[in-house]
N, C-alpha and C. Protein backbone atom coordinates (compact mmCIF):
# COMPACT_ATOMS: atom_id res chain seq x y z
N UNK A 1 68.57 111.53 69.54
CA UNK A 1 69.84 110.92 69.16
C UNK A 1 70.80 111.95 68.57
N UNK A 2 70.26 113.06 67.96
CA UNK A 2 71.02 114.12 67.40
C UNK A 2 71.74 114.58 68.48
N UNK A 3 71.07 115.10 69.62
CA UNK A 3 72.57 115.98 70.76
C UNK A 3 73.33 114.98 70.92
N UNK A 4 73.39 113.25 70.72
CA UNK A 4 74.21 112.71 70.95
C UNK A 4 75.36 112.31 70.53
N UNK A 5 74.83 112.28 68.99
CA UNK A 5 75.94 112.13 68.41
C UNK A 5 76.87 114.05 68.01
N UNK A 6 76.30 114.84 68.09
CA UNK A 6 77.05 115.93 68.61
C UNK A 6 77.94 115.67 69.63
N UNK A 7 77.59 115.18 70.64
CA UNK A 7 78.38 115.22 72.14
C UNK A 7 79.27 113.98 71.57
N UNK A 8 79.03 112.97 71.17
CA UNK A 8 80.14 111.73 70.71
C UNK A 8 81.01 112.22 69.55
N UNK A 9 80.56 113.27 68.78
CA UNK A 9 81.80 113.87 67.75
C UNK A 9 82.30 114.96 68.80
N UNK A 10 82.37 115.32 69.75
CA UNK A 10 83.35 116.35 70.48
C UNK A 10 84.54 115.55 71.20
N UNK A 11 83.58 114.47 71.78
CA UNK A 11 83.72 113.06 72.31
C UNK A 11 84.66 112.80 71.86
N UNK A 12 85.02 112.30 70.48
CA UNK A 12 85.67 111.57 69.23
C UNK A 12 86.97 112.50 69.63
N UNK A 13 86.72 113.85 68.93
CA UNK A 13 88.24 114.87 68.73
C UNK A 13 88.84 115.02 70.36
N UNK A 14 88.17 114.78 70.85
CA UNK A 14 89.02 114.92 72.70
C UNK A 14 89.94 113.36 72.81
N UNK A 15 89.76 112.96 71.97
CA UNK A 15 90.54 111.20 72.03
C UNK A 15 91.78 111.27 71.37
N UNK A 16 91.12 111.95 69.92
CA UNK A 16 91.93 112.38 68.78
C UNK A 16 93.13 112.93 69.56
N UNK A 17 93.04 113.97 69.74
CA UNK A 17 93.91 115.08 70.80
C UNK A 17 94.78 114.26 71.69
N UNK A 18 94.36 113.11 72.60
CA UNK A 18 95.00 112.32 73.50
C UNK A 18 95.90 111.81 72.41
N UNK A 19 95.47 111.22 71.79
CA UNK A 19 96.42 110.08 71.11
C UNK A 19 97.62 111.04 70.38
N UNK A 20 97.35 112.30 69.94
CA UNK A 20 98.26 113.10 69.56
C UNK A 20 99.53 113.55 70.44
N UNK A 21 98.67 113.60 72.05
CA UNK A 21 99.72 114.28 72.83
C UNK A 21 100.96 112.70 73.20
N UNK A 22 100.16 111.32 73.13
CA UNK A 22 100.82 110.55 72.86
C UNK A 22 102.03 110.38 71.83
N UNK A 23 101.85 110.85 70.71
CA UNK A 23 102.68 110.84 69.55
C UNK A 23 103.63 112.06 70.10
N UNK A 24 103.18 113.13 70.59
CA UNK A 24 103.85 114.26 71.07
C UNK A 24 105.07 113.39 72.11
N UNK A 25 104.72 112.85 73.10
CA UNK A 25 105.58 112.22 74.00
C UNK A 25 106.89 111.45 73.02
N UNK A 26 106.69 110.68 72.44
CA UNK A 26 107.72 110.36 71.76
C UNK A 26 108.73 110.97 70.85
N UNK A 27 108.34 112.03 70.19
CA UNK A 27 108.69 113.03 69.81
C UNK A 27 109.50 113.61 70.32
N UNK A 28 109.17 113.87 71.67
CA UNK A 28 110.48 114.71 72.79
C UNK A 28 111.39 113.78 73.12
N UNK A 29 110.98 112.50 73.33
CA UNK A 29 111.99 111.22 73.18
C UNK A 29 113.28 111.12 72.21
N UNK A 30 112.25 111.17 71.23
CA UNK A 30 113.20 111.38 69.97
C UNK A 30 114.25 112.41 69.77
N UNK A 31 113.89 114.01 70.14
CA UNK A 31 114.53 114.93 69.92
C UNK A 31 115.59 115.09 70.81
N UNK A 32 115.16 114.39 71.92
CA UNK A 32 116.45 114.78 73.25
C UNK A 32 117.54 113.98 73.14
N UNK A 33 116.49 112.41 71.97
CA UNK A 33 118.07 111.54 71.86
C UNK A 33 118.96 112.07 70.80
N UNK A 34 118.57 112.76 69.88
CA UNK A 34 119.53 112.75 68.96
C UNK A 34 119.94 115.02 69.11
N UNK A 35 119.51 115.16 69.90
CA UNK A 35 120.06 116.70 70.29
C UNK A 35 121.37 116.31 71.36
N UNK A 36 121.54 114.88 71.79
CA UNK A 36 122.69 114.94 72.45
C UNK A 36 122.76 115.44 74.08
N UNK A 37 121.25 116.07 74.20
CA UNK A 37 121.61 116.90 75.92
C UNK A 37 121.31 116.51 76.83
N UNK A 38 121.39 114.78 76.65
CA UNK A 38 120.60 114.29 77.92
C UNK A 38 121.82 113.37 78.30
N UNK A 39 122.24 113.36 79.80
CA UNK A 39 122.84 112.47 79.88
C UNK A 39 122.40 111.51 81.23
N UNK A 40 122.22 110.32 81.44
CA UNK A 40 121.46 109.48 82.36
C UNK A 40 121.72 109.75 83.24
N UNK A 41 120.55 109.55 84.32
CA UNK A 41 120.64 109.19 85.71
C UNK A 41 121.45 108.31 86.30
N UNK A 42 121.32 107.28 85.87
CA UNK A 42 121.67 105.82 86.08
C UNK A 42 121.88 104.94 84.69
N UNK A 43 123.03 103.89 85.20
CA UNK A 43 123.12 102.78 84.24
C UNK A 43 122.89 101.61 84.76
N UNK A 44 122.16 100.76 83.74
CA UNK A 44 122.03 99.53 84.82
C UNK A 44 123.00 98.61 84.14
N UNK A 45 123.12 97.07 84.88
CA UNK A 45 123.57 96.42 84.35
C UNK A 45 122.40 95.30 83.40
N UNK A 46 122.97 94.31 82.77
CA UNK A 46 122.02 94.01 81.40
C UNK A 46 120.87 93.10 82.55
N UNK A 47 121.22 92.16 83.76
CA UNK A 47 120.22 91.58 84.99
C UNK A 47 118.96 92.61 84.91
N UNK A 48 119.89 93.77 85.63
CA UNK A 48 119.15 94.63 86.43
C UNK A 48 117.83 95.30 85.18
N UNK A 49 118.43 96.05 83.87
CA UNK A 49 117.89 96.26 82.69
C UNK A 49 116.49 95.48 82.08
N UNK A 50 116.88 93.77 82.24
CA UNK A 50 116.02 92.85 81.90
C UNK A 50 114.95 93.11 83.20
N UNK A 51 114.75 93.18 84.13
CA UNK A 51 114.13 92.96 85.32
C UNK A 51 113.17 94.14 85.05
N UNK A 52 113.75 95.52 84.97
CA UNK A 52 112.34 96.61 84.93
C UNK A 52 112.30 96.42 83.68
N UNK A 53 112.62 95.95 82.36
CA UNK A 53 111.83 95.88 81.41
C UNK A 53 110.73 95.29 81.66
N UNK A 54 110.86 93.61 82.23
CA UNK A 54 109.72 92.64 82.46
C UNK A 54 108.82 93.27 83.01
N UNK A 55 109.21 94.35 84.32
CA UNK A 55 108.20 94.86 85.40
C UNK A 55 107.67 95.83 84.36
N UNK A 56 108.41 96.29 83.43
CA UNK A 56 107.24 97.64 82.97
C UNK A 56 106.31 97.09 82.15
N UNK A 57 106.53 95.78 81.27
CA UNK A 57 105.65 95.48 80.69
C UNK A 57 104.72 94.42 80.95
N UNK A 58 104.82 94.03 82.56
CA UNK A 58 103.80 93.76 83.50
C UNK A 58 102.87 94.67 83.66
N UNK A 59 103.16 95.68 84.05
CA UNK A 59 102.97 96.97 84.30
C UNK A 59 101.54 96.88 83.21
N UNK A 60 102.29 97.18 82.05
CA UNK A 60 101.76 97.50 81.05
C UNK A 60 100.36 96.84 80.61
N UNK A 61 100.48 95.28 80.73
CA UNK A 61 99.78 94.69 80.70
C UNK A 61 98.36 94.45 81.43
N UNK A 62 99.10 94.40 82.92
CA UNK A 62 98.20 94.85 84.10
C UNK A 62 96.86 96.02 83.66
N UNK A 63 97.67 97.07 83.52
CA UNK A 63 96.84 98.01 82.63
C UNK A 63 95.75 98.09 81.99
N UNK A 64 95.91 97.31 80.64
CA UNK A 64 94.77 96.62 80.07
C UNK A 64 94.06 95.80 80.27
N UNK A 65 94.50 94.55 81.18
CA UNK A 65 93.20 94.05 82.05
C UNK A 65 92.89 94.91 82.94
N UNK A 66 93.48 95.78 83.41
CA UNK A 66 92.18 96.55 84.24
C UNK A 66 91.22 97.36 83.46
N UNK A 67 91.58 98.26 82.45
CA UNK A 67 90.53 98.76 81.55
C UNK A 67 89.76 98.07 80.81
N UNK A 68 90.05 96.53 80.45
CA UNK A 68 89.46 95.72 79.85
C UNK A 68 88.21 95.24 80.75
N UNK A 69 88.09 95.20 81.95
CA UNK A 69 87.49 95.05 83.10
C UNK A 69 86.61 95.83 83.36
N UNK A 70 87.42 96.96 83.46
CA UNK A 70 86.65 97.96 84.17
C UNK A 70 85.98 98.69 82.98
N UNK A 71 86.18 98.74 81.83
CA UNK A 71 85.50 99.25 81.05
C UNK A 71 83.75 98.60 81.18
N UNK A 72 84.17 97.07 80.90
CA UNK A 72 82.82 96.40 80.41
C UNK A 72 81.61 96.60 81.68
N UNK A 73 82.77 96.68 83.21
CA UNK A 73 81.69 96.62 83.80
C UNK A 73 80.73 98.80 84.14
N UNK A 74 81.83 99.58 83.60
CA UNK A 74 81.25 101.04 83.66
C UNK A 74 80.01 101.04 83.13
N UNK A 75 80.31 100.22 81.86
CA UNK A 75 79.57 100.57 80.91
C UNK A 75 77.84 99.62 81.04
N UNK A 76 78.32 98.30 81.90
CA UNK A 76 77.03 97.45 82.33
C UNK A 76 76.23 98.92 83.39
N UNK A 77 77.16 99.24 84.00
CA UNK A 77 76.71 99.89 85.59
C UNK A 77 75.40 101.50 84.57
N UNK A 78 76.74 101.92 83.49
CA UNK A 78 76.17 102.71 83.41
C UNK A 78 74.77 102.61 82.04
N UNK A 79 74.23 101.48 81.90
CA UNK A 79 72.98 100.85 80.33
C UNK A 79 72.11 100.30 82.23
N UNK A 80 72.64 100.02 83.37
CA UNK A 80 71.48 99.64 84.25
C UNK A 80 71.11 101.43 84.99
N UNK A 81 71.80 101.73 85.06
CA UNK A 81 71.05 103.40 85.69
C UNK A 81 70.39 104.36 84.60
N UNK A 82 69.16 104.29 84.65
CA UNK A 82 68.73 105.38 84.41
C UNK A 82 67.63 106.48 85.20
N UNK A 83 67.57 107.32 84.90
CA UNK A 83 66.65 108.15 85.79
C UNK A 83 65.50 108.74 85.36
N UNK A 84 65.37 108.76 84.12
CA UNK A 84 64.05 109.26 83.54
C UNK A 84 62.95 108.33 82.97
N UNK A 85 62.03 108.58 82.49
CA UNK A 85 61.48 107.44 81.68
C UNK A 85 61.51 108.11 80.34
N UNK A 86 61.95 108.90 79.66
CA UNK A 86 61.87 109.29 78.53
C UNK A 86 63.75 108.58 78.31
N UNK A 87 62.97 107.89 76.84
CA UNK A 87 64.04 107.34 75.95
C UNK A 87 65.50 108.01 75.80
N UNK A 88 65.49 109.24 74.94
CA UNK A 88 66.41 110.35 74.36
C UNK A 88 67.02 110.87 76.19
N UNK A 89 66.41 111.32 77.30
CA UNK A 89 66.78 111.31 78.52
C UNK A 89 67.86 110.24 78.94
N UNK A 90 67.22 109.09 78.91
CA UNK A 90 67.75 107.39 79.01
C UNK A 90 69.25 107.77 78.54
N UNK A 91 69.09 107.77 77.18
CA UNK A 91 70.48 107.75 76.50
C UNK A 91 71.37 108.35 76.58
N UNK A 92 71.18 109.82 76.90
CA UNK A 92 71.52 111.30 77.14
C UNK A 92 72.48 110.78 78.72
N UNK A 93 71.77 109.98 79.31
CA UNK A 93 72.51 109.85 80.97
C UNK A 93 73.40 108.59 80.82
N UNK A 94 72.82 107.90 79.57
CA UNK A 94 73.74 106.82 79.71
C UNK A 94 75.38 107.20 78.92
N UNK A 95 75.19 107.90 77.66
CA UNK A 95 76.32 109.13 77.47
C UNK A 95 77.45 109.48 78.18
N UNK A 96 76.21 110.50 79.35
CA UNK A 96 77.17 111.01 80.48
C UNK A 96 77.56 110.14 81.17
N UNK A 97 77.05 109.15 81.44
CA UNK A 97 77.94 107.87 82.51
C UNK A 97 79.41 107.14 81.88
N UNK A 98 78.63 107.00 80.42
CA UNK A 98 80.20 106.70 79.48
C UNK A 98 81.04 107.27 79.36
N UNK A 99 80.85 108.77 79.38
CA UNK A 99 82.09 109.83 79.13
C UNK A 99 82.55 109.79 80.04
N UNK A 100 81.93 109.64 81.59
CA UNK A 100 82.66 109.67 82.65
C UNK A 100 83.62 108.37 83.31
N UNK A 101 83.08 107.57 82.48
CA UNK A 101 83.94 106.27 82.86
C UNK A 101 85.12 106.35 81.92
N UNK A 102 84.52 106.85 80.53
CA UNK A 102 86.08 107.03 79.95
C UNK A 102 87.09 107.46 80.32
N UNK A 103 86.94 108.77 80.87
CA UNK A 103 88.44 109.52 81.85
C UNK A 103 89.10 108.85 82.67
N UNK A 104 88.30 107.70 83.30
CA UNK A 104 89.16 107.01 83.59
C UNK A 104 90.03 106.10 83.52
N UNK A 105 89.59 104.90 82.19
CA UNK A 105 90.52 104.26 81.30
C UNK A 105 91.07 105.17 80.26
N UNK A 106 91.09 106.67 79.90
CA UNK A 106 91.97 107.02 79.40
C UNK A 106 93.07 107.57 80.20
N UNK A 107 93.11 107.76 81.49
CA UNK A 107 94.09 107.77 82.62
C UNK A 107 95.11 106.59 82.38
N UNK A 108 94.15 105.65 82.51
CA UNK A 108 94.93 104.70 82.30
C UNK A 108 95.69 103.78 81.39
N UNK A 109 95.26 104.49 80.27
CA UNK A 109 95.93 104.32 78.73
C UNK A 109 97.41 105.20 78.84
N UNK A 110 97.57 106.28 79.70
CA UNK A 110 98.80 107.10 79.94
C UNK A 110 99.82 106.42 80.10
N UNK A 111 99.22 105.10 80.99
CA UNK A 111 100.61 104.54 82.28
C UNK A 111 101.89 104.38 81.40
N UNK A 112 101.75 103.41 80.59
CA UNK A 112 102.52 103.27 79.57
C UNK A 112 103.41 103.96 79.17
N UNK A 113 102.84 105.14 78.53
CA UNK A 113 103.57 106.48 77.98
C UNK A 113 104.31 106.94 79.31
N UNK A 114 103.81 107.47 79.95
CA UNK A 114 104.54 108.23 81.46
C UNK A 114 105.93 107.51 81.54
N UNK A 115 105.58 106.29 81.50
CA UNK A 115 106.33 105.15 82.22
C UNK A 115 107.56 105.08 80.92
N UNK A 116 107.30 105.29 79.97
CA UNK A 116 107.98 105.41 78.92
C UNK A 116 109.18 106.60 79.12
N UNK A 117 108.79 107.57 79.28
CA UNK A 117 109.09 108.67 79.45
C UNK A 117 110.03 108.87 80.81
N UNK A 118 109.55 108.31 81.39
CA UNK A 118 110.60 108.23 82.93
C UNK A 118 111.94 107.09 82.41
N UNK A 119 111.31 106.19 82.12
CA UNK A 119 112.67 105.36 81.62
C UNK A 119 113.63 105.63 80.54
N UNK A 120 113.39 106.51 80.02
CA UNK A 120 114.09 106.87 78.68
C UNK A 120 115.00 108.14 80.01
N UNK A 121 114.41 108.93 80.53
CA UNK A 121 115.08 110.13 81.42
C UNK A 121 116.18 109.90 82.54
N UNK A 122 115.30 108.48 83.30
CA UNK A 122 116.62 108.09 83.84
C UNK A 122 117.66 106.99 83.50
N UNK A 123 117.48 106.21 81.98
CA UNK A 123 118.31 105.57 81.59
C UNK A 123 118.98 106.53 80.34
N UNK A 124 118.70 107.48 79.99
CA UNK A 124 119.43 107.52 78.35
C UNK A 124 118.84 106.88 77.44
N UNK A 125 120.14 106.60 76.52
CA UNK A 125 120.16 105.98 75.34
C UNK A 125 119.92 104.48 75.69
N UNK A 126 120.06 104.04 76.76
CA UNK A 126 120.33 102.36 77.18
C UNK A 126 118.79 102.21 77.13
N UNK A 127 117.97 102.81 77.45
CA UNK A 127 116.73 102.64 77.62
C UNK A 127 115.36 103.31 76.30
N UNK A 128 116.08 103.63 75.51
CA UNK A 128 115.47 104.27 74.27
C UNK A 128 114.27 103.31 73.61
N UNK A 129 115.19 102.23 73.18
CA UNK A 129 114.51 101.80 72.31
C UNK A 129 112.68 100.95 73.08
N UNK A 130 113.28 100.60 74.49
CA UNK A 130 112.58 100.10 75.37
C UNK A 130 110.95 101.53 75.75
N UNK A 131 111.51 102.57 76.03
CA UNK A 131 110.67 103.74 75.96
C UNK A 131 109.97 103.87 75.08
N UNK A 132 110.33 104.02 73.27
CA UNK A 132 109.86 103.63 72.90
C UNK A 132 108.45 102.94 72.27
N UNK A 133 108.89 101.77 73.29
CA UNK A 133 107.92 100.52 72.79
C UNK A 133 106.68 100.71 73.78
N UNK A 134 107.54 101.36 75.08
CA UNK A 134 106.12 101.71 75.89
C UNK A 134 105.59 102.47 74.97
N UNK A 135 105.70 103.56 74.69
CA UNK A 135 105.07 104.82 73.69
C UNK A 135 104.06 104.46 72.84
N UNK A 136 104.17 103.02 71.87
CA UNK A 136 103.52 102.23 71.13
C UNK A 136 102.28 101.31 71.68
N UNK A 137 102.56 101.17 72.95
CA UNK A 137 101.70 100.08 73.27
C UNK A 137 100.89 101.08 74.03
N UNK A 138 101.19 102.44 74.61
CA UNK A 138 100.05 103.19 75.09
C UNK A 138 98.65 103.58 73.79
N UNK A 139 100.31 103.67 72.65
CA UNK A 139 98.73 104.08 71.93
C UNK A 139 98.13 103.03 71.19
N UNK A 140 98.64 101.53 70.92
CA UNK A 140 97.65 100.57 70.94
C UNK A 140 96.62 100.76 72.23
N UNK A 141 97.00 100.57 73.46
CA UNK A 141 95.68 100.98 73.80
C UNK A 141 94.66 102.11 74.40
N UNK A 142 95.22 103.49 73.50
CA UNK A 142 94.52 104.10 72.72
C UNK A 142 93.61 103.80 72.02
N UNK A 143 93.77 102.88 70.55
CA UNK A 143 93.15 102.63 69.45
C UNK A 143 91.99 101.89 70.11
N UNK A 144 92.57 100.85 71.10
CA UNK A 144 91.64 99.25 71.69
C UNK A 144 90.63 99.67 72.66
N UNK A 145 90.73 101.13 73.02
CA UNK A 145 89.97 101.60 74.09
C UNK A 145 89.51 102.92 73.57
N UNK A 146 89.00 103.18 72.32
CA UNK A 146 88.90 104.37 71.92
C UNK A 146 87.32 104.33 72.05
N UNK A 147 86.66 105.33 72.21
CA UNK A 147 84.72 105.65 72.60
C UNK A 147 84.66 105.08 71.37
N UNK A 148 83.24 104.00 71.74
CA UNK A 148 82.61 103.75 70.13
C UNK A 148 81.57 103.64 70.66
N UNK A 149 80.97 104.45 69.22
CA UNK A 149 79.57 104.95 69.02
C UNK A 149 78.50 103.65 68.73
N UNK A 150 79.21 102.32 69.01
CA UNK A 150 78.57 101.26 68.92
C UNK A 150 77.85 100.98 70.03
N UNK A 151 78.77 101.41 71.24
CA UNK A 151 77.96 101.05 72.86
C UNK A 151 76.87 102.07 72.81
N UNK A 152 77.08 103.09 72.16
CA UNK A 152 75.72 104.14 71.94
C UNK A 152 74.98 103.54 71.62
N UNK A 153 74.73 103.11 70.28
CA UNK A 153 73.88 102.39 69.17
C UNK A 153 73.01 101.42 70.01
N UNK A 154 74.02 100.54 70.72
CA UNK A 154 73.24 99.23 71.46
C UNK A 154 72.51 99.43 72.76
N UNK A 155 72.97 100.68 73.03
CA UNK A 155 71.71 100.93 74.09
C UNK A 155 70.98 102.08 73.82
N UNK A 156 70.89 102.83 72.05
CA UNK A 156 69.84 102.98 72.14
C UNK A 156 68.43 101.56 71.65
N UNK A 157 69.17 100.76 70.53
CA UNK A 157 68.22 99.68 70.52
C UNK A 157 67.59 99.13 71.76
N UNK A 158 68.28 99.01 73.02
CA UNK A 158 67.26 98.75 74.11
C UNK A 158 66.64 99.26 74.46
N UNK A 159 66.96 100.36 74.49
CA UNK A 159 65.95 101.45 74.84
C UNK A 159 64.90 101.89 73.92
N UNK A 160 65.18 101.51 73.09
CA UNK A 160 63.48 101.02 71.63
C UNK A 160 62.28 100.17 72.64
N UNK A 161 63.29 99.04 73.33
CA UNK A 161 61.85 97.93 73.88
C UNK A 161 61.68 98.25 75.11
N UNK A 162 62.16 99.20 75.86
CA UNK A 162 61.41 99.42 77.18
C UNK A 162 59.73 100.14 76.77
């Protein structure tokens, strides 16, 4: 259990780091609005405005049921594969199956932010506060999708009764 929770504290600060470069994204948001040097692509009208808001935070939403999804079932796929019969082995692969499923709902914790970031570039200021809020809700789910050392925990207890 020791290399594991080693590998889940490296684990941990590689999340840390994400959620930072998140805070980073807004940041440049911030600085470009009030440095004055951005001026929009496009303006919409308030129809058109309301419409990709709704879609982005469809978007957005969409999102999290898919990681909400796809998380539970990585993580079933990856507590039914194992390949060794030694316990600490067991866990060690079930680890690596988690870390590897993570990269992919943390891909998808981005959308948000990206999406943030494009709308603030080609709207301006009209689209700020809206950017924003994407920015926020990426890193809520950041926080809601962050590795826990609990899905560790519970499959090493199963792996006590094999």
């Amino acid at each position: 259990m020791d290399r594991i929770l080693i590998k889940f504290k490296t684990f941990k600060m590689i999340h840390i780091a994400m959620i930072f470069s998140i805070i980073i994204y807004g940041a440049v948001i911030y600085i470009i609005k009030y440095a004055n040097s951005m001026t929009p692509i496009m303006s919409l009208e308030k129809e058109q405005f309301e419409f990709l808001k709704n879609i982005s935070l469809g978007v957005s939403f969409l999102v999290f049921l898919i990681i909400f999804f796809l998380k539970k079932a990585l993580i079933k796929k990856a507590q039914n594969s194992t390949l060794s019969s030694d316990k600490e082995d067991k866990l060690l692969f079930f680890f690596m199956k988690y870390s590897g499923s993570y990269y992919i709902w943390t891909a998808l914790c981005e959308i948000p932010a990206i999406g943030g970031i494009l709308f603030y570039l080609i709207l301006g200021n009209q689209g700020y506060n809206f950017a924003m809020l994407l920015i926020l809700i990426a890193l809520a789910l950041r926080v809601i999708f962050s590795p826990r050392l609990k899905d560790i925990e519970e499959m090493d207890q199963k792996l006590q009764y094999l």
